[in-house]
C-alpha atoms as a PDB file:
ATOM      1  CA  UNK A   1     -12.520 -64.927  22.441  1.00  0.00           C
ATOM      2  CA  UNK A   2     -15.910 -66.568  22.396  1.00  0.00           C
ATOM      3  CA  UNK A   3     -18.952 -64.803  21.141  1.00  0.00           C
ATOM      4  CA  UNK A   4     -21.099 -63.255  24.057  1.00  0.00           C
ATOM      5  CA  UNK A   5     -17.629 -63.759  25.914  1.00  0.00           C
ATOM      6  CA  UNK A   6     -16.851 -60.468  28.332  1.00  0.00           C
ATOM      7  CA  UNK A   7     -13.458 -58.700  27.503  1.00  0.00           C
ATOM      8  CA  UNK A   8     -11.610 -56.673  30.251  1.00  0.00           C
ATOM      9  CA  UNK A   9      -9.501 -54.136  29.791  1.00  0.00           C
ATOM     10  CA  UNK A  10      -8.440 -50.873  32.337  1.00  0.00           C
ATOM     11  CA  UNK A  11      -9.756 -47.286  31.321  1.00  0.00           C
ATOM     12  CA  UNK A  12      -8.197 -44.821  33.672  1.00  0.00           C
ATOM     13  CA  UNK A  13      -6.974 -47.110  36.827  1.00  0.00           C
ATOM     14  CA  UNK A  14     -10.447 -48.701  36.150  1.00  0.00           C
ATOM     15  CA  UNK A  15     -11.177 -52.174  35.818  1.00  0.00           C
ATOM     16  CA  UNK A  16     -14.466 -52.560  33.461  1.00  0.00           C
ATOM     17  CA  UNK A  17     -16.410 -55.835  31.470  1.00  0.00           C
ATOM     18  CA  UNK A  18     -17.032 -54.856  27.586  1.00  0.00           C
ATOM     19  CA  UNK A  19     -18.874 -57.267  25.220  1.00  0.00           C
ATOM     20  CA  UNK A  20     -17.588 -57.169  21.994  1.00  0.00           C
ATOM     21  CA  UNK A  21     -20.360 -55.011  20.824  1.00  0.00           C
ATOM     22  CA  UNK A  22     -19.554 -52.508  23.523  1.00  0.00           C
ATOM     23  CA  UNK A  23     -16.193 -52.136  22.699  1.00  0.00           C
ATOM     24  CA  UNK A  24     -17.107 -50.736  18.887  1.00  0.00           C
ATOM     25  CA  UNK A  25     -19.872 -48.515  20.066  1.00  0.00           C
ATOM     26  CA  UNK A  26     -16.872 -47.037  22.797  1.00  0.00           C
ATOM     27  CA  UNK A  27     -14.605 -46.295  20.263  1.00  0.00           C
ATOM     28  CA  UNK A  28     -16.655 -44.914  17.963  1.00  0.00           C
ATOM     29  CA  UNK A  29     -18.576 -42.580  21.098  1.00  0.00           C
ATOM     30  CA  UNK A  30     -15.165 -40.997  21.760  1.00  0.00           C
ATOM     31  CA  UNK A  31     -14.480 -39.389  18.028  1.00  0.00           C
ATOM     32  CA  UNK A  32     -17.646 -36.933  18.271  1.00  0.00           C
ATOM     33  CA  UNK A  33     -16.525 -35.855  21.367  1.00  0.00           C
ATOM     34  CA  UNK A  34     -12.396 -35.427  20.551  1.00  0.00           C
ATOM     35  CA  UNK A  35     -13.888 -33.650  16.986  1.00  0.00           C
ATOM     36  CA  UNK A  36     -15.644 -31.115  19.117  1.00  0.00           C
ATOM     37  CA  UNK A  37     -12.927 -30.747  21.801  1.00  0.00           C
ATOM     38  CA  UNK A  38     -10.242 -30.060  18.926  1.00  0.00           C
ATOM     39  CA  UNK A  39     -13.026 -27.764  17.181  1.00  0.00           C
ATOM     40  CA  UNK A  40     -13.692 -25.300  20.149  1.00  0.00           C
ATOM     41  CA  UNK A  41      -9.789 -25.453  21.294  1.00  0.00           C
ATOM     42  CA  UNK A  42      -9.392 -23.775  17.527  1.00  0.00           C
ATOM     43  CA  UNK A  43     -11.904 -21.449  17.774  1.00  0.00           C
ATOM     44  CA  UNK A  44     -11.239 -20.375  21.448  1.00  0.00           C
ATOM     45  CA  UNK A  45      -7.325 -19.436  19.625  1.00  0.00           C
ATOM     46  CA  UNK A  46      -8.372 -17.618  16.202  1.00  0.00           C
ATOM     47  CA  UNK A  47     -10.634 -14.935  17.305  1.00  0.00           C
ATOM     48  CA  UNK A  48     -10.733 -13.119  14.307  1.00  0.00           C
ATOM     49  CA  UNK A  49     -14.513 -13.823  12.520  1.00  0.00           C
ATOM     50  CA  UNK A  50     -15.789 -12.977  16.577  1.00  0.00           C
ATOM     51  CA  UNK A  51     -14.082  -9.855  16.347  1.00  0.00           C
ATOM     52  CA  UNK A  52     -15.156  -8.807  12.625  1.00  0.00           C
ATOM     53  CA  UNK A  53     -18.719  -9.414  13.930  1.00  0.00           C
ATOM     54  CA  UNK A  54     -18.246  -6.721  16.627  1.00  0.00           C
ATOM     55  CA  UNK A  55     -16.404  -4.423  14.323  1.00  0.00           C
ATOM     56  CA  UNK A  56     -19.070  -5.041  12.104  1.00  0.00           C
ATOM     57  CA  UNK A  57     -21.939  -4.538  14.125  1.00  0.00           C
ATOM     58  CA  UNK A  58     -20.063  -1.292  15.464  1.00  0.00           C
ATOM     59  CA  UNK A  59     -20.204   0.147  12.318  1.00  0.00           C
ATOM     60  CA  UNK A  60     -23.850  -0.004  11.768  1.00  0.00           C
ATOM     61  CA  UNK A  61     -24.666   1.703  15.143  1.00  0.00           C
ATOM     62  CA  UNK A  62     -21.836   4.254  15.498  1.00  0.00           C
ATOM     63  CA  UNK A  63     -23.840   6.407  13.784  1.00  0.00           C
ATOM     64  CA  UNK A  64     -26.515   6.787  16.078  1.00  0.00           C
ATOM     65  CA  UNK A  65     -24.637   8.223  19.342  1.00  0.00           C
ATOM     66  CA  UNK A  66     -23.750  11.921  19.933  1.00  0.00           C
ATOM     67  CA  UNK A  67     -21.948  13.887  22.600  1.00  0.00           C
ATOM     68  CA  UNK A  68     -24.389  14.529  25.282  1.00  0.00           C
ATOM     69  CA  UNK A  69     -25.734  11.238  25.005  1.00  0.00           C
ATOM     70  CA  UNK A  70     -26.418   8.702  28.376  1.00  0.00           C
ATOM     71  CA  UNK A  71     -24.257   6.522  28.665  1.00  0.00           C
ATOM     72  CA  UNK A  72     -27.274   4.032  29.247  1.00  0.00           C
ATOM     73  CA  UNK A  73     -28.036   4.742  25.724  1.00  0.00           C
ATOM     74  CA  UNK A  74     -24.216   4.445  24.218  1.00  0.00           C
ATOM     75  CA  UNK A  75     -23.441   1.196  26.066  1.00  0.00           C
ATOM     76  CA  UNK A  76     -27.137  -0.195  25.110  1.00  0.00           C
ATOM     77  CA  UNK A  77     -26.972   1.202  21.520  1.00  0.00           C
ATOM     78  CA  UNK A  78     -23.147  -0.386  20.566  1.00  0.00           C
ATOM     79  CA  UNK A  79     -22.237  -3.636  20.715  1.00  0.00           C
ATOM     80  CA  UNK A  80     -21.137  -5.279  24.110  1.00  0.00           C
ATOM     81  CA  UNK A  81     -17.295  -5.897  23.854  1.00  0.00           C
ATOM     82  CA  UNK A  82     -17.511  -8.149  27.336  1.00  0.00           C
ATOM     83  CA  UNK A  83     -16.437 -11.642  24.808  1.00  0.00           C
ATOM     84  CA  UNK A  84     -13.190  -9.502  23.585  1.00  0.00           C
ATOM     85  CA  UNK A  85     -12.069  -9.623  27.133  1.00  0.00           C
ATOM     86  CA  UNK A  86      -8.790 -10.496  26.020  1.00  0.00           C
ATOM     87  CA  UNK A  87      -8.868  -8.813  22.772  1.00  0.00           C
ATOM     88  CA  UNK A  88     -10.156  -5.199  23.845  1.00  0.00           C
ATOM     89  CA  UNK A  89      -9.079  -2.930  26.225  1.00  0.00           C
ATOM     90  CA  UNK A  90     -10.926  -2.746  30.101  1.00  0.00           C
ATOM     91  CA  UNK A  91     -13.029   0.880  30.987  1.00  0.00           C
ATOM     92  CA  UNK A  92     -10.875   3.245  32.837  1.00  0.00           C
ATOM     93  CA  UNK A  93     -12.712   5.221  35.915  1.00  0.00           C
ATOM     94  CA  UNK A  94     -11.418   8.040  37.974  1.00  0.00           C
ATOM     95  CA  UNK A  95     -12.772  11.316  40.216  1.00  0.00           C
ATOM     96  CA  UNK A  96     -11.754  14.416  39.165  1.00  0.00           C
ATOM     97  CA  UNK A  97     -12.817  17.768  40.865  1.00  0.00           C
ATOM     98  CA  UNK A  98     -16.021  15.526  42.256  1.00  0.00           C
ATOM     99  CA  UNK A  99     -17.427  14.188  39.203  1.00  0.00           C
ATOM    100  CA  UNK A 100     -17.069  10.642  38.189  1.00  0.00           C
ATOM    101  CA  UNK A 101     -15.037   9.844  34.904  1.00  0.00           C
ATOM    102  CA  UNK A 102     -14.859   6.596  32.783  1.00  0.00           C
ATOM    103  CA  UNK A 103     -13.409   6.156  29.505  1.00  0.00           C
ATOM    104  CA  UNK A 104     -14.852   2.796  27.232  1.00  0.00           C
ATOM    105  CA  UNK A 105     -13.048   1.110  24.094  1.00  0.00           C
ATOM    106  CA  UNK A 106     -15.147  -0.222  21.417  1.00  0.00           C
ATOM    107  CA  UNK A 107     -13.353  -2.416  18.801  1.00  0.00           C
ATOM    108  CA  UNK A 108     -13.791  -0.592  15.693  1.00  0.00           C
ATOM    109  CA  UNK A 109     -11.427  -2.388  13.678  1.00  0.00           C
ATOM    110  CA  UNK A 110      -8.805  -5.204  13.277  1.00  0.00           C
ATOM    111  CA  UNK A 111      -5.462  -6.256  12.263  1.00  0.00           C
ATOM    112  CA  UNK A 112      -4.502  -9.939  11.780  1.00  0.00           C
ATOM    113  CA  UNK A 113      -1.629  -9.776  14.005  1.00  0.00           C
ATOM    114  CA  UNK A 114      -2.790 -11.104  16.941  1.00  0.00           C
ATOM    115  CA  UNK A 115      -2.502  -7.927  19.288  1.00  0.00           C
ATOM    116  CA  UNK A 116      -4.473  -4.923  20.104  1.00  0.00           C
ATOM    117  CA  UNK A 117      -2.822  -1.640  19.458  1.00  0.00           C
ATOM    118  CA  UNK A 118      -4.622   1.944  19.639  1.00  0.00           C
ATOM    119  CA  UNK A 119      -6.102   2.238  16.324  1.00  0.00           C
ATOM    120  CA  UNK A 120      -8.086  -1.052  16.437  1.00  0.00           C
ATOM    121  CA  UNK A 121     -10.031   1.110  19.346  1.00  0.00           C
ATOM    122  CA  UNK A 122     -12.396   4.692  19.708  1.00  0.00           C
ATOM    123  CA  UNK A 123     -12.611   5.612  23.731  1.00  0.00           C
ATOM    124  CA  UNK A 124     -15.524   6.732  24.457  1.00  0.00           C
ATOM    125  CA  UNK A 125     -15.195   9.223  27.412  1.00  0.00           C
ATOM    126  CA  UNK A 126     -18.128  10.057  29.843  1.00  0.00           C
ATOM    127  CA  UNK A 127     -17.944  12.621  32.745  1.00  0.00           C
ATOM    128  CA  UNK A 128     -21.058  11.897  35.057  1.00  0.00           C
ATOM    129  CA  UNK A 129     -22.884   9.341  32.676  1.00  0.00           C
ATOM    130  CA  UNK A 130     -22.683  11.899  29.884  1.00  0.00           C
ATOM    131  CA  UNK A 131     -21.107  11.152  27.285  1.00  0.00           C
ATOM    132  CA  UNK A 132     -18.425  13.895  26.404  1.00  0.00           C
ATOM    133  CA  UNK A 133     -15.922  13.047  23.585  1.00  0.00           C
ATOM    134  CA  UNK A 134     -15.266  10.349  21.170  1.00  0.00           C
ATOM    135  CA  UNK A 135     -11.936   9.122  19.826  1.00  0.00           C
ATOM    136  CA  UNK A 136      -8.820   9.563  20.441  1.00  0.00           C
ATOM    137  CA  UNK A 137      -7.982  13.107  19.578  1.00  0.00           C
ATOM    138  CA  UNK A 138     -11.058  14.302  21.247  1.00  0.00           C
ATOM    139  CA  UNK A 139     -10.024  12.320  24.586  1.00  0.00           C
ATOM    140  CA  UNK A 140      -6.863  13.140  24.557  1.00  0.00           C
ATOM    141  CA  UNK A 141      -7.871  17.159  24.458  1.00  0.00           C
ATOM    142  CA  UNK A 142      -9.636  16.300  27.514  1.00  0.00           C
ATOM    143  CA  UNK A 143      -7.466  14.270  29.874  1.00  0.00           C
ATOM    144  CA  UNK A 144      -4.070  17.097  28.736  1.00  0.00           C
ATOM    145  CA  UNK A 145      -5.575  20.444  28.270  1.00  0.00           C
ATOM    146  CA  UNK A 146      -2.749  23.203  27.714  1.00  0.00           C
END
């Protein structure tokens, strides 16, 4: 092929003219792009350091919420567990007797076996934006009195 000469080649059902020149800068524009691809695809399937950052961050709040707390103040005081979407557990609401119960999961600590069991999670139970009990054994008293 002659220098300055046009090369043509299909790309997707697509007929397109490449100079020489145009062809290296091509190839060499798609490996920053299939890097990052590959790179987010990884992250996107090993959620762990995400989750130790919420675990983390967990335990340097925790301390500050009580029973009889808002919940406006619990859900702005811990860390938002809306990116473990698939890796926590979803807020369970109800009625009972008139008053309006919900019961949140916080990720408070993880095992690298890629599931999400009971103790990787405190419930945080709140009867009419109040918060009422925390973890598990405290819930549980709550939702089967004797």
């Amino acid at each position: 092929m002659e220098r300055g000469q046009r090369w043509n080649y299909s790309r997707c059902g697509l007929n397109v003219a490449l100079s020489r020149n145009q062809r290296k800068r091509s190839r060499f524009s798609v490996a920053p792009t299939l890097v990052i691809t590959i790179f987010l695809f990884i992250q996107s399937c090993v959620p762990g350091p995400m989750i130790d950052h919420k675990v983390t961050a967990y335990h340097n709040v925790a301390g500050a919420i009580d029973v009889g707390d808002p919940k406006s103040k619990v859900l702005a005081t811990l860390p938002d567990q809306a990116s473990l979407a698939g890796w926590g557990r979803p807020r369970e609401a109800t009625i009972i007797n008139g008053k309006k119960v919900e019961i949140y999961y916080f990720r408070t600590a993880r095992v690298p076996d890629g599931k999400t069991t009971d103790d990787e999670l405190v419930p945080y139970l709140f009867i009419d934006d109040k918060l009422h009990a925390m973890g598990w054994t405290a819930v549980r008293a709550f939702t089967n009195p004797k």
